[in-house]
Protein backbone atom coordinates (compact mmCIF):
# COMPACT_ATOMS: atom_id res chain seq x y z
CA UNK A 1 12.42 7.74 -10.05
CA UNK A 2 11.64 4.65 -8.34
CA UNK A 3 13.96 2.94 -6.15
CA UNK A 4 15.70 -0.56 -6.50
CA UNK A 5 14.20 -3.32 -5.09
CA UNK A 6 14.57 -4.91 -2.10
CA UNK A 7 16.79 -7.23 -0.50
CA UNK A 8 14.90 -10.74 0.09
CA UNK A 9 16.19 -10.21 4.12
CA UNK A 10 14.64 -6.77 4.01
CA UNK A 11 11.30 -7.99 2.42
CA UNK A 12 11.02 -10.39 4.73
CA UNK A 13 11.66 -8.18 7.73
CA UNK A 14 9.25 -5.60 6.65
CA UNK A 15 6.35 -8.92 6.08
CA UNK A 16 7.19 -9.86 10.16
CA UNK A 17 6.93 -5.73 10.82
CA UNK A 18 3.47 -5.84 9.46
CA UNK A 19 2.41 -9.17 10.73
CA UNK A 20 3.10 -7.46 14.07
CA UNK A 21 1.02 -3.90 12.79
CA UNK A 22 -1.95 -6.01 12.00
CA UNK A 23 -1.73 -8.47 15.20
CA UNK A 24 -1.84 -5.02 17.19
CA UNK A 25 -4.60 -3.95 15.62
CA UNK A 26 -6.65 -7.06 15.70
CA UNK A 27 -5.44 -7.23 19.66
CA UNK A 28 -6.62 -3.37 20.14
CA UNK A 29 -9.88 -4.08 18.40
CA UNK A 30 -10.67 -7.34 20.08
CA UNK A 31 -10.45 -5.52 23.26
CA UNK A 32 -12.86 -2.45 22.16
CA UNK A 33 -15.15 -5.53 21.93
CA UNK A 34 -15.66 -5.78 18.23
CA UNK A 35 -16.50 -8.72 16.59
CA UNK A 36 -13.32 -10.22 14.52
CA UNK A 37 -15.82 -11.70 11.86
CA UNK A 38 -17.28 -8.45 11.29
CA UNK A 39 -13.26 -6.24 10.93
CA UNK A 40 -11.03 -9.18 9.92
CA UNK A 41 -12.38 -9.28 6.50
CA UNK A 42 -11.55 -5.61 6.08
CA UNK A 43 -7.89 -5.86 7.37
CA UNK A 44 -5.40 -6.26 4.39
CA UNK A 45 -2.76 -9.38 4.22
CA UNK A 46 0.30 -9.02 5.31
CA UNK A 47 1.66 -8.31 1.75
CA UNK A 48 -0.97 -5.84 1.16
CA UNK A 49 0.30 -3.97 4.43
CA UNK A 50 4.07 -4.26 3.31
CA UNK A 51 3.08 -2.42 -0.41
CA UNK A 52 1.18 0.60 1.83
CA UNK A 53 4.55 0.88 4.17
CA UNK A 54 6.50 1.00 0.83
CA UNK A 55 3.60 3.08 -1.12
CA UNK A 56 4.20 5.45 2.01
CA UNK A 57 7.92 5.41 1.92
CA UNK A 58 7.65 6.11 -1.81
CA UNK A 59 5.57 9.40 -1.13
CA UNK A 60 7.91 10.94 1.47
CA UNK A 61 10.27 10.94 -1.07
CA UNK A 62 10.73 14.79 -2.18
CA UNK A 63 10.41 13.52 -5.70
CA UNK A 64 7.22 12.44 -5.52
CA UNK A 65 5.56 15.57 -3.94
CA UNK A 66 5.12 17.91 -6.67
CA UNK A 67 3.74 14.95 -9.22
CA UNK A 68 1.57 13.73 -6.15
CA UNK A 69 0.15 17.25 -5.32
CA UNK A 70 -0.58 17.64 -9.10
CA UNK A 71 -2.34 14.37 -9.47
CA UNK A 72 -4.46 14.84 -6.50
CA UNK A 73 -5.10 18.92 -7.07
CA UNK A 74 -8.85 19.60 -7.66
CA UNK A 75 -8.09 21.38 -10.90
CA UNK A 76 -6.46 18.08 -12.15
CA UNK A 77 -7.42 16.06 -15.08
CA UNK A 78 -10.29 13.14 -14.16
CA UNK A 79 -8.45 10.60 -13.38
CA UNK A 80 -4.97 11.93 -12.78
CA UNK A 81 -4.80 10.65 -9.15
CA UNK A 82 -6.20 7.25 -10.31
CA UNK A 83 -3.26 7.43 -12.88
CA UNK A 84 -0.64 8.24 -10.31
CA UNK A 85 -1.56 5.67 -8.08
CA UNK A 86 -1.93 3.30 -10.41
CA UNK A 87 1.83 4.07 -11.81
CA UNK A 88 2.68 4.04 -8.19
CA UNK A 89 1.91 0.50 -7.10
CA UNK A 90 2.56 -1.03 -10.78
CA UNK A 91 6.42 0.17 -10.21
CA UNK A 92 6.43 -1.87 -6.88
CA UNK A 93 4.76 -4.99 -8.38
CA UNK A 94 7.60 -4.67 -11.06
CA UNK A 95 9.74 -4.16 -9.01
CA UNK A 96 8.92 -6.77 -6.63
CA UNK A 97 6.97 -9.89 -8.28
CA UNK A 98 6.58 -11.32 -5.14
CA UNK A 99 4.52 -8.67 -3.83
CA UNK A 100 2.43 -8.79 -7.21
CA UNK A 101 -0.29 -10.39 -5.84
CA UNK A 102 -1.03 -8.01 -2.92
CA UNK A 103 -0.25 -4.68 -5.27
CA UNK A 104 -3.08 -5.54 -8.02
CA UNK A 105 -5.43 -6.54 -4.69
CA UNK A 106 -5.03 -3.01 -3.28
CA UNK A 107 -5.24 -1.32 -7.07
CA UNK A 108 -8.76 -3.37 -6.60
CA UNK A 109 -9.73 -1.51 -3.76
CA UNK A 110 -8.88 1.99 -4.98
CA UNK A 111 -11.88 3.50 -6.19
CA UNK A 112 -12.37 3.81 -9.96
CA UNK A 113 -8.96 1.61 -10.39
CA UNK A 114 -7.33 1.71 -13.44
């Protein structure tokens, strides 16, 4: 269901692919004028942004779809889409310890984490 885990090359070029998504952001906020003491908090690490590109890879995958849709239908069990979330990021912290870190950081900021 899930898929294998990555090559330590490939990890690390997906950490310099997100420290270049957040420096872009910081950059285009910077130059709207807001305050970097006030956003930076906010932003996620660069771990954190390298579990939601492989989060998001994980839910293109056609396999995904129909247990997504379910979880996250409004005639869905409370909690379901907690559940599958929660089942989604524990696979990639299992998957990849050294990620572990940033997965249980964003499970923290999921509302009503499980």
């Amino acid at each position: 269901m899930w898929e294998a885990p990555l090559e330590p090359l490939l990890l690390e070029q997906l950490r310099n692919e997100a420290r270049d998504e957040l420096s872009a952001v910081i950059e285009i906020k910077c130059r709207q004028g807001e305050d970097p003491w006030e956003f930076l908090p906010d932003l996620p690490s660069v771990d954190e942004q390298v579990v939601a590109t492989i989060r998001a890879e994980r839910l293109a995958d056609a396999r995904l779809t129909s247990e997504r849709a379910r979880a996250h239908h409004p005639a869905s069990p409370r909690g379901a889409a907690e559940a599958f979330e929660y089942k989604l990021l524990r696979s990639i912290a299992l998957e990849h310890p050294e990620l572990s870190t940033a997965v249980w950081g964003v499970l923290a900021r999921l509302p009503h984490a499980a």
